[in-house]
N, C-alpha and C. Protein backbone atom coordinates (compact mmCIF):
# COMPACT_ATOMS: atom_id res chain seq x y z
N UNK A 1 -88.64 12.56 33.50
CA UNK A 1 -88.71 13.48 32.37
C UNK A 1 -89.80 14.51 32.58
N UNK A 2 -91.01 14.25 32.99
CA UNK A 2 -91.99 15.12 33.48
C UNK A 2 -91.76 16.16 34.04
N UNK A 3 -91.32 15.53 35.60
CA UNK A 3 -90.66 16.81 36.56
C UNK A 3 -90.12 17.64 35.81
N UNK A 4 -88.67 17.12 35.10
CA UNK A 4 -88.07 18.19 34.76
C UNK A 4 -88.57 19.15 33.84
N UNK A 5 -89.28 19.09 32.95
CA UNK A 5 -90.20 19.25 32.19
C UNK A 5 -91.11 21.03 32.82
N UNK A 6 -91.66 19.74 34.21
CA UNK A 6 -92.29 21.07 35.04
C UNK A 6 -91.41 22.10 35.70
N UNK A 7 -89.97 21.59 36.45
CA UNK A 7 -89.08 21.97 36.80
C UNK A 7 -88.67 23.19 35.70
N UNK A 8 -88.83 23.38 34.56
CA UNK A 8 -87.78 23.98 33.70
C UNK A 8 -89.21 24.90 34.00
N UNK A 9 -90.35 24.83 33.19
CA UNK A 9 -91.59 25.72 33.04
C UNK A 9 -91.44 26.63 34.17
N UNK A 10 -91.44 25.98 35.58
CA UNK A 10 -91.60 26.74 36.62
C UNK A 10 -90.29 27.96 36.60
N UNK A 11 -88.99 27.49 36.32
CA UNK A 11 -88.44 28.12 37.05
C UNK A 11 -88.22 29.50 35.55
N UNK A 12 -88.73 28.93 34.62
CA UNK A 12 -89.35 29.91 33.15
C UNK A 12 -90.42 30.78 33.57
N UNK A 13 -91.22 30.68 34.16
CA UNK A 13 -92.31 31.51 34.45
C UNK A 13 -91.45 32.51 35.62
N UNK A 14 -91.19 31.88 36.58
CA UNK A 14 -90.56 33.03 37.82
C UNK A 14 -89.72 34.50 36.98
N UNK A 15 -89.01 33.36 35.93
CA UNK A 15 -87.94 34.40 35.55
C UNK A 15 -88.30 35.08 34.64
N UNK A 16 -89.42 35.09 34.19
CA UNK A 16 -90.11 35.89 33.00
C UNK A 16 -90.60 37.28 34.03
N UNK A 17 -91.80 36.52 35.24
CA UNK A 17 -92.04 37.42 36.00
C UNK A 17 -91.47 38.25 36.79
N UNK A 18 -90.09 37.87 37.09
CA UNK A 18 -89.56 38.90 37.33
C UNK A 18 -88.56 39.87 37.06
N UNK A 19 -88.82 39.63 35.38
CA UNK A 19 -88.16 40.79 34.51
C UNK A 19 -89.55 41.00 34.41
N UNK A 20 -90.57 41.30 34.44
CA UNK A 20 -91.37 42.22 33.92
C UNK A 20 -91.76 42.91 34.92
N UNK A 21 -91.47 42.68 36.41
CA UNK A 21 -91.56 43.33 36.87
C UNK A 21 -90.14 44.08 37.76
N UNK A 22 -89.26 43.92 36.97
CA UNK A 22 -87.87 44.62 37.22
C UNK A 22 -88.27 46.25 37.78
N UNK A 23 -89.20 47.04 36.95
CA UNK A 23 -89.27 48.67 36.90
C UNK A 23 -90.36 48.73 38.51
N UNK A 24 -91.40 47.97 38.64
CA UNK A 24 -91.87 48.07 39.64
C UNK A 24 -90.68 47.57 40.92
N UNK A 25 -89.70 46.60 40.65
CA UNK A 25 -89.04 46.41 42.03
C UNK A 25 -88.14 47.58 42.03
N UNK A 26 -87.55 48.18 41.02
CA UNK A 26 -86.74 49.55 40.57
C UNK A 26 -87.01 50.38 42.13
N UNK A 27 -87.99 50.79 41.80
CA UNK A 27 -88.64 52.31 42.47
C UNK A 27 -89.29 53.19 41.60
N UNK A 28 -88.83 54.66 41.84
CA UNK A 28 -88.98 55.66 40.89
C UNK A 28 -88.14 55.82 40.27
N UNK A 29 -88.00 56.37 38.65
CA UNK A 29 -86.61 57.02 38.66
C UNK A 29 -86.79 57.95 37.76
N UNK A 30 -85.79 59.22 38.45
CA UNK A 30 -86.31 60.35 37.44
C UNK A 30 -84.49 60.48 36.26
N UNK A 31 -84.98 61.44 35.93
CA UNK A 31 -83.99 61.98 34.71
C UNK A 31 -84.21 63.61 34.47
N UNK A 32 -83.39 64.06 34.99
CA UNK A 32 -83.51 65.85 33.98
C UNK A 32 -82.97 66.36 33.14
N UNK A 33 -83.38 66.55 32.09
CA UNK A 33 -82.48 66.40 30.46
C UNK A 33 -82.16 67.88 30.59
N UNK A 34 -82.83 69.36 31.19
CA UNK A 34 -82.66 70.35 31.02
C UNK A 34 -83.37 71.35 31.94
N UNK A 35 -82.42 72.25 32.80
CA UNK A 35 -81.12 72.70 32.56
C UNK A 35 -80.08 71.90 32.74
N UNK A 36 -78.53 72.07 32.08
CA UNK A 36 -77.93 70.92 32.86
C UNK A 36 -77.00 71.45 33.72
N UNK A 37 -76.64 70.52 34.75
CA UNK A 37 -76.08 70.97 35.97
C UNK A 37 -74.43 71.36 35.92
N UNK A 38 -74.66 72.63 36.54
CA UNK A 38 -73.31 73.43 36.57
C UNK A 38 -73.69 74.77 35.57
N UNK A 39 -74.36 74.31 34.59
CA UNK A 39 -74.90 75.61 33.44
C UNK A 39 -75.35 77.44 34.02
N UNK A 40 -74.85 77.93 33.36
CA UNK A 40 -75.55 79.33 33.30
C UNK A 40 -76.20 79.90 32.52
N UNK A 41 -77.34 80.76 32.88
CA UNK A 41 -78.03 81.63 31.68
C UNK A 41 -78.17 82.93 32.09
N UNK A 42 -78.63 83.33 31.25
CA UNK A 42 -78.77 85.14 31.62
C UNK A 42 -80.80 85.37 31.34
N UNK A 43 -81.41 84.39 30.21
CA UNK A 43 -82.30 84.00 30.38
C UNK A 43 -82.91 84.58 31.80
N UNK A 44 -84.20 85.19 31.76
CA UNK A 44 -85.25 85.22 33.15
C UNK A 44 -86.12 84.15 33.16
N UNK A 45 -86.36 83.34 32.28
CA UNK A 45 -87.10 82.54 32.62
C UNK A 45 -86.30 80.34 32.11
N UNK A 46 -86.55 79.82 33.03
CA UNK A 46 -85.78 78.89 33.03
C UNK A 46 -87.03 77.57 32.62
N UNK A 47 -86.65 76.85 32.16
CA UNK A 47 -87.26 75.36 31.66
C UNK A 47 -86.60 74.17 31.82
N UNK A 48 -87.49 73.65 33.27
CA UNK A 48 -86.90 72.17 33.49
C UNK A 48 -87.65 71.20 33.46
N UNK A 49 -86.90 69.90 32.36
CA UNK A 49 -87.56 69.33 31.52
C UNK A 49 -87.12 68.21 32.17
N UNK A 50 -87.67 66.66 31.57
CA UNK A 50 -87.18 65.94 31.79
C UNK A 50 -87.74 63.96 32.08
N UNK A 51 -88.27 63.22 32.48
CA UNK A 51 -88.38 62.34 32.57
C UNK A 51 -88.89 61.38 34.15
N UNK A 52 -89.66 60.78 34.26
CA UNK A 52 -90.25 60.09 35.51
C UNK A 52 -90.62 58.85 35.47
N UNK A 53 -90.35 57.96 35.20
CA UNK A 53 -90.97 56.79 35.78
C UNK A 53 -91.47 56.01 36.78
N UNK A 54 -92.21 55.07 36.56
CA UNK A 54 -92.99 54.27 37.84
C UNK A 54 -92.91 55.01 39.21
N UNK A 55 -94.14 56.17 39.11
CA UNK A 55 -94.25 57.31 40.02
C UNK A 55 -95.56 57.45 40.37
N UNK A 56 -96.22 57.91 41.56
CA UNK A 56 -97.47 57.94 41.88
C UNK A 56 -97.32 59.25 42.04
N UNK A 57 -96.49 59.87 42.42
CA UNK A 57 -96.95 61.46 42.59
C UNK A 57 -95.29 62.33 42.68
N UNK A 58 -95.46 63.79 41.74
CA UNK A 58 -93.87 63.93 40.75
C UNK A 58 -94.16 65.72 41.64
N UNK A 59 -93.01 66.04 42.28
CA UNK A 59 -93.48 67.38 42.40
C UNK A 59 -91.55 68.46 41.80
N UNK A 60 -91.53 69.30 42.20
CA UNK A 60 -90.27 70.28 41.32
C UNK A 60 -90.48 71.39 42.35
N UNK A 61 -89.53 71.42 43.51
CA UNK A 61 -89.56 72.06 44.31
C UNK A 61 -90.58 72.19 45.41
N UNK A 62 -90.94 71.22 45.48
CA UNK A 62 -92.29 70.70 46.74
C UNK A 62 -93.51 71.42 45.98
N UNK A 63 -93.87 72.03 44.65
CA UNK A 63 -95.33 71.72 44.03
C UNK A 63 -95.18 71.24 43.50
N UNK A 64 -96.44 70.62 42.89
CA UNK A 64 -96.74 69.38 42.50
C UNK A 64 -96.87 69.63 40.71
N UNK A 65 -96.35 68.70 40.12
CA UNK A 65 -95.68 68.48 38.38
C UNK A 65 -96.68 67.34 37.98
N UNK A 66 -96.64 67.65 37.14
CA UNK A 66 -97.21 66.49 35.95
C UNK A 66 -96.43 65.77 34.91
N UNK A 67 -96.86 64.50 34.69
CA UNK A 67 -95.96 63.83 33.47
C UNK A 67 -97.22 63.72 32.54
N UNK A 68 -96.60 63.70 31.72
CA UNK A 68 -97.44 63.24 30.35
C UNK A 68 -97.65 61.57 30.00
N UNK A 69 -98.40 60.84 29.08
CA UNK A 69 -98.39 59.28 29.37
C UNK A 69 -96.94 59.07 29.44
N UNK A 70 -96.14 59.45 28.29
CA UNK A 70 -94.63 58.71 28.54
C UNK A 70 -93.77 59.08 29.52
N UNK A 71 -94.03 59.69 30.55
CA UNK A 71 -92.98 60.34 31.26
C UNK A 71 -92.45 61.43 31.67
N UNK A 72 -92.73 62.42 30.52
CA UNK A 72 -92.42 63.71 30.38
C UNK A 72 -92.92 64.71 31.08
N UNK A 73 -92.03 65.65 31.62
CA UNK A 73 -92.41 66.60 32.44
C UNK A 73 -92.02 67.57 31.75
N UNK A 74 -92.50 68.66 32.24
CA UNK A 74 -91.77 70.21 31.82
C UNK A 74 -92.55 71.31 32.55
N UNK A 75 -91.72 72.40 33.11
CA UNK A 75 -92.42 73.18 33.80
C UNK A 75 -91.02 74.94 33.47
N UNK A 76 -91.94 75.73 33.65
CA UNK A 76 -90.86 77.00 33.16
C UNK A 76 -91.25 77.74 34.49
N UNK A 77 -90.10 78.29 35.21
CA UNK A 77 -89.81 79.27 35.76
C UNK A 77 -89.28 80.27 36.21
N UNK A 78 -89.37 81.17 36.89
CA UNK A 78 -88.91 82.54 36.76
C UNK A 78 -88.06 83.12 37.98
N UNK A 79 -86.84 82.15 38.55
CA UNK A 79 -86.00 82.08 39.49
C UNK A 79 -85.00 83.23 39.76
N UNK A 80 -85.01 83.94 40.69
CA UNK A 80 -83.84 85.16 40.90
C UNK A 80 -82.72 85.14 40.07
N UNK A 81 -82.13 85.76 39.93
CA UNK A 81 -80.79 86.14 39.91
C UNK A 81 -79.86 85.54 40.76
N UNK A 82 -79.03 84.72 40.29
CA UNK A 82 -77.92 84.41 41.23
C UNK A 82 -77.85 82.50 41.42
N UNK A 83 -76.92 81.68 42.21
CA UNK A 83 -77.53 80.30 42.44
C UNK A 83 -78.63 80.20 42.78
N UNK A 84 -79.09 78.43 41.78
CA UNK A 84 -80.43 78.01 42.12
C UNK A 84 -80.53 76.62 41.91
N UNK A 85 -81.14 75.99 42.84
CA UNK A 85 -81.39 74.39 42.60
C UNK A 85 -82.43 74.30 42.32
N UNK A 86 -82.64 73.54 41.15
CA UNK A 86 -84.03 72.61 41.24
C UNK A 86 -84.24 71.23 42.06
N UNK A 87 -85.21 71.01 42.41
CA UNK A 87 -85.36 69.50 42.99
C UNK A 87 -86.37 68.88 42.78
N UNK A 88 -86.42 67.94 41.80
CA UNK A 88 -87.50 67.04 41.45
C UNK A 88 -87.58 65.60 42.25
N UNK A 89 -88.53 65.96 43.31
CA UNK A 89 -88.97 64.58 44.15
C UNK A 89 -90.33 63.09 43.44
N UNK A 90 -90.35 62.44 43.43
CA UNK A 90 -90.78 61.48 43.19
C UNK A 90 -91.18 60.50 44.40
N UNK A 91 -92.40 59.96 44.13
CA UNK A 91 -92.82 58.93 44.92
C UNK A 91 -93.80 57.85 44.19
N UNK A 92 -93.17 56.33 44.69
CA UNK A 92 -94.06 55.57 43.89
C UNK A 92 -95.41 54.84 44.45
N UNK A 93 -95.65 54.20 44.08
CA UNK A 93 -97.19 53.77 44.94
C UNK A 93 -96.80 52.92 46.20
N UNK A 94 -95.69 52.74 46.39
CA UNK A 94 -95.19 51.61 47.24
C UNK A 94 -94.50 52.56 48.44
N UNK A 95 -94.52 53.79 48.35
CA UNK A 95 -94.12 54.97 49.00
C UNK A 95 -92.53 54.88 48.88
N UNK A 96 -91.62 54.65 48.07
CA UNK A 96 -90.52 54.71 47.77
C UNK A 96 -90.37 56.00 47.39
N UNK A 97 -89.19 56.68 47.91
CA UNK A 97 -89.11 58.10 47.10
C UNK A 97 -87.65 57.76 45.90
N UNK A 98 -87.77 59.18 45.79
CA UNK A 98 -86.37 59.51 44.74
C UNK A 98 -86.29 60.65 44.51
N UNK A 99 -85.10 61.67 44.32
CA UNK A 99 -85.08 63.00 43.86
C UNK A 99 -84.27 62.83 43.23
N UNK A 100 -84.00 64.02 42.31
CA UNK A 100 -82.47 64.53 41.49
C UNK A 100 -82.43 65.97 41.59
N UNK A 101 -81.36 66.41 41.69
CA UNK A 101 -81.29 67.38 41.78
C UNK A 101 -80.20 68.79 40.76
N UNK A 102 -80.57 69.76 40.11
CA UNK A 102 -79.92 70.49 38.82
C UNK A 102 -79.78 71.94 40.03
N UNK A 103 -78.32 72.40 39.31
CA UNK A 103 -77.78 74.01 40.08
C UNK A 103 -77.75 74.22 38.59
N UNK A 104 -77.59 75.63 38.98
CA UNK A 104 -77.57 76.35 37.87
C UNK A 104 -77.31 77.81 38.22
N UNK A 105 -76.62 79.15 37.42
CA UNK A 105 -76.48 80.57 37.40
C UNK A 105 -77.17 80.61 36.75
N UNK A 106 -78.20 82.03 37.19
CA UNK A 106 -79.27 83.24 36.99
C UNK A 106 -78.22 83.88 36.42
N UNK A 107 -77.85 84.42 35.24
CA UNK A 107 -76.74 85.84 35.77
C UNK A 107 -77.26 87.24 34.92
N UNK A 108 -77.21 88.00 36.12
CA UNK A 108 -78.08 89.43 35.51
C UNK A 108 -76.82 90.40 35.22
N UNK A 109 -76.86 90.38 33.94
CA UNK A 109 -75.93 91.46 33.20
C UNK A 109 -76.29 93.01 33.29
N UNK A 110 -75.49 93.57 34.17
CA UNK A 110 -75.86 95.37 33.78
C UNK A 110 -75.38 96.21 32.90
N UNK A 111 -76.17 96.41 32.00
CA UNK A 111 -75.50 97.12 30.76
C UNK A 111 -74.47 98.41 31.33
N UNK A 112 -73.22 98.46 31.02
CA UNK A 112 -72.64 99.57 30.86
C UNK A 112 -72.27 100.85 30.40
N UNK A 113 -72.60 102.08 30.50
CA UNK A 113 -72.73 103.33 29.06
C UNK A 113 -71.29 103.26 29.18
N UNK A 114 -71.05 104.02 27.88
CA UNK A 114 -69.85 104.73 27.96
C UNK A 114 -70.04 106.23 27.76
């Protein structure tokens, strides 16, 4: 009765520990809530927003981004005219990477006279 006793505890503790550490065995993982992909704007200036977890270092086109405590990123920029990708890379302390990646149309309207 003991053993099992200890038997059950033990194999209770493993499995506790390793749901709590589910997000560390994860990796990184990002999320980009905005722009969304395939979208167009006519907009000059663009805002991509979005989400990071269990990350040691977050960059958006190879410079380097910031999250806020929960996650949150956001950065605005001012991308040509025409197709454009964003790419938000991620790395966690364990040197795991991750990216995602958003396209999107610039589209520059030329007014017409009549």
């Amino acid at each position: 009765m003991n053993r099992a006793l200890i038997a059950v505890a033990i194999v209770l503790l493993l499995g506790y520990g390793l749901f709590e550490a589910r997000k560390l065995i994860a990796g990184p993982e990002i999320t980009i809530t905005s722009p969304k992909d395939g979208s167009a704007t006519s907009s000059p200036l663009v805002t991509i927003e979005g989400t990071a977890q269990n990350i040691s270092f977050l960059t958006i086109n190879d410079a380097p981004a910031y999250t806020d405590a929960a996650g949150h990123f956001t950065l605005t920029l001012s991308p040509p005219a025409g197709y454009t990708i964003f790419t938000v890379a991620a790395v966690d302390r364990f040197g795991r990477r991750a990216s995602k990646s958003v396209a999107f149309t610039i589209v520059d309207y030329c007014p017409v006279n009549s």
